[in-house]
C-alpha atoms as a PDB file:
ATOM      1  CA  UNK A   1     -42.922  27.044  -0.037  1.00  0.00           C
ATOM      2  CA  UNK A   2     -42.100  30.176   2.238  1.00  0.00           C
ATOM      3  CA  UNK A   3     -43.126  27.691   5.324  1.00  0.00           C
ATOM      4  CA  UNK A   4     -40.325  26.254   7.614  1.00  0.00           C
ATOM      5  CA  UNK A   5     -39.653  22.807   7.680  1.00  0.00           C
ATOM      6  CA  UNK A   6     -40.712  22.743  11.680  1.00  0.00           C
ATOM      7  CA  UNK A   7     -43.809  24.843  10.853  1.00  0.00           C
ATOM      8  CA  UNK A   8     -44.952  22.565   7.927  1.00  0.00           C
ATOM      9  CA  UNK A   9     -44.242  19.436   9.944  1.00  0.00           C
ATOM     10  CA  UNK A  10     -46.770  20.431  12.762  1.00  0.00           C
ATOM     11  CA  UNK A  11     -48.941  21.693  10.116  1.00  0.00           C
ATOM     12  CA  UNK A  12     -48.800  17.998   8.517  1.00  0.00           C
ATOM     13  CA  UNK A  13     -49.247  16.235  11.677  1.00  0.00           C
ATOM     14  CA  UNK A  14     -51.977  17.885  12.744  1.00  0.00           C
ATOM     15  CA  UNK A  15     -53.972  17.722   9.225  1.00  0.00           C
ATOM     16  CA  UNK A  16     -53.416  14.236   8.979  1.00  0.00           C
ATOM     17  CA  UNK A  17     -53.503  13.360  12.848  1.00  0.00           C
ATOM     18  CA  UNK A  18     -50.052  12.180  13.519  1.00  0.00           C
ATOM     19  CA  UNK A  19     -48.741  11.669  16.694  1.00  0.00           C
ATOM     20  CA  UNK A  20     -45.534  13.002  17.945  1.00  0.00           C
ATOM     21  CA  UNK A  21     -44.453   9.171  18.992  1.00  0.00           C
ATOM     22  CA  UNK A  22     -45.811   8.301  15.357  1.00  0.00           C
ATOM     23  CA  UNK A  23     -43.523  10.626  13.939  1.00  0.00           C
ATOM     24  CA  UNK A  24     -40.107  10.047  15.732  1.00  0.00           C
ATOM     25  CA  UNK A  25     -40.459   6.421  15.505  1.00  0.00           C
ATOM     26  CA  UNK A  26     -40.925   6.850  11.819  1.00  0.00           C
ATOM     27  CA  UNK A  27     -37.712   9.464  12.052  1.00  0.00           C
ATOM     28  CA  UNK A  28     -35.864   6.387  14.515  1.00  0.00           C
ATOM     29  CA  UNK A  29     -37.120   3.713  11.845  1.00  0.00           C
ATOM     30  CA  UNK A  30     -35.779   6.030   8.532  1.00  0.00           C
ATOM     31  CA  UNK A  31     -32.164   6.941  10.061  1.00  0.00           C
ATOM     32  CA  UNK A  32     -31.782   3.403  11.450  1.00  0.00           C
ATOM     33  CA  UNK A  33     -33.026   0.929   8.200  1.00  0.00           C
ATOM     34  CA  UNK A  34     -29.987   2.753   5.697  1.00  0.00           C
ATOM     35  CA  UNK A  35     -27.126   1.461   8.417  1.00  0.00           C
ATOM     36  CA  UNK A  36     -28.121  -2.227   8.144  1.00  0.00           C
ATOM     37  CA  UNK A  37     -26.659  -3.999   5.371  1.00  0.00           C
ATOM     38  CA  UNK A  38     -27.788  -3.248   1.601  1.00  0.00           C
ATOM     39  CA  UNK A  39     -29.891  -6.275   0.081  1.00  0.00           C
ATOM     40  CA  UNK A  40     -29.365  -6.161  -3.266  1.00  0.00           C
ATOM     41  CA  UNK A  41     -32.499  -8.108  -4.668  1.00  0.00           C
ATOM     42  CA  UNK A  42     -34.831  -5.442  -3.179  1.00  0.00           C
ATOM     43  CA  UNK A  43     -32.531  -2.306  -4.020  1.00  0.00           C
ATOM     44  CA  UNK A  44     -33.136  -2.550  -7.727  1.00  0.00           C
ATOM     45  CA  UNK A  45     -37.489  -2.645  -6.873  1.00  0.00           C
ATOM     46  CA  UNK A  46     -36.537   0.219  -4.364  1.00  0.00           C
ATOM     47  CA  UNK A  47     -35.101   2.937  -6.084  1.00  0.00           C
ATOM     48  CA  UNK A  48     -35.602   5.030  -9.625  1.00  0.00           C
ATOM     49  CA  UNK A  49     -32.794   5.775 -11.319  1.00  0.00           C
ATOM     50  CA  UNK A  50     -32.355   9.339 -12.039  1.00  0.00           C
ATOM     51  CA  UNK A  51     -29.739  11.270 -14.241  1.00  0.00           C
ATOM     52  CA  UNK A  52     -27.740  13.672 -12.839  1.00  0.00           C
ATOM     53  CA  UNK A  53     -24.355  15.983 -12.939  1.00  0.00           C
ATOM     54  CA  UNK A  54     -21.170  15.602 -11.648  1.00  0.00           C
ATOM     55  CA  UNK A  55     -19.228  18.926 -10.525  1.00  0.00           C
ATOM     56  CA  UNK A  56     -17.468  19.182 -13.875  1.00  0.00           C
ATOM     57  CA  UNK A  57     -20.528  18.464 -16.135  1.00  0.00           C
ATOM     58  CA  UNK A  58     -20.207  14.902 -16.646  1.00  0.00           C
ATOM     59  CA  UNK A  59     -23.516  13.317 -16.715  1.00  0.00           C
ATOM     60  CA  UNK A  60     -24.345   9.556 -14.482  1.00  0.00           C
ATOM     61  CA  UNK A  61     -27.107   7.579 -13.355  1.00  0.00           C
ATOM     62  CA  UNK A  62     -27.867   7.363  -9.751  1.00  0.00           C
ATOM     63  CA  UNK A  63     -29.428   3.760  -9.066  1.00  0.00           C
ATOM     64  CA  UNK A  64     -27.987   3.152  -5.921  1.00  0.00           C
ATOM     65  CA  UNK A  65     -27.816   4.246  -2.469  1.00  0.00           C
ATOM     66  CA  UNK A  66     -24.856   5.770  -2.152  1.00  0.00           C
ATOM     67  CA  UNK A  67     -24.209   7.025   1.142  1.00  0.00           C
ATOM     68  CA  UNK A  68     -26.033   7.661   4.591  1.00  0.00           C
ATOM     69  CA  UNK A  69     -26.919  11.198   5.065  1.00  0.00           C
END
């Protein structure tokens, strides 16, 4: 919890053997897929709706991808 995310990723790798091409093609692969367009079949089997809060209290459901980060 106290760890840095940098600290914790090498600690991850290197438990579970993960090479540094393995991880920035996985890093390429996760930034890249979200820019394509949306399929809307597979979104629904994809992603678990959640409640949350809007600024002024309002509760909504989040069941789609919204926005790239």
């Amino acid at each position: 919890m106290d760890i840095p995310m940098g600290s914790t990723a090498e600690k991850v790798a290197d438990l579970w053997k993960i090479t540094r091409d393995d991880m920035e093609n996985m890093a390429f692969w996760s930034h890249k897929k979200p820019m394509q367009p949306p399929k809307p079949a597979n979104s629904k089997k994809e992603i678990i709706p959640i409640e949350g809060l809007k600024d002024d209290g309002t509760p909504f459901t989040v069941d789609t991808d919204q926005w790239i980060v």
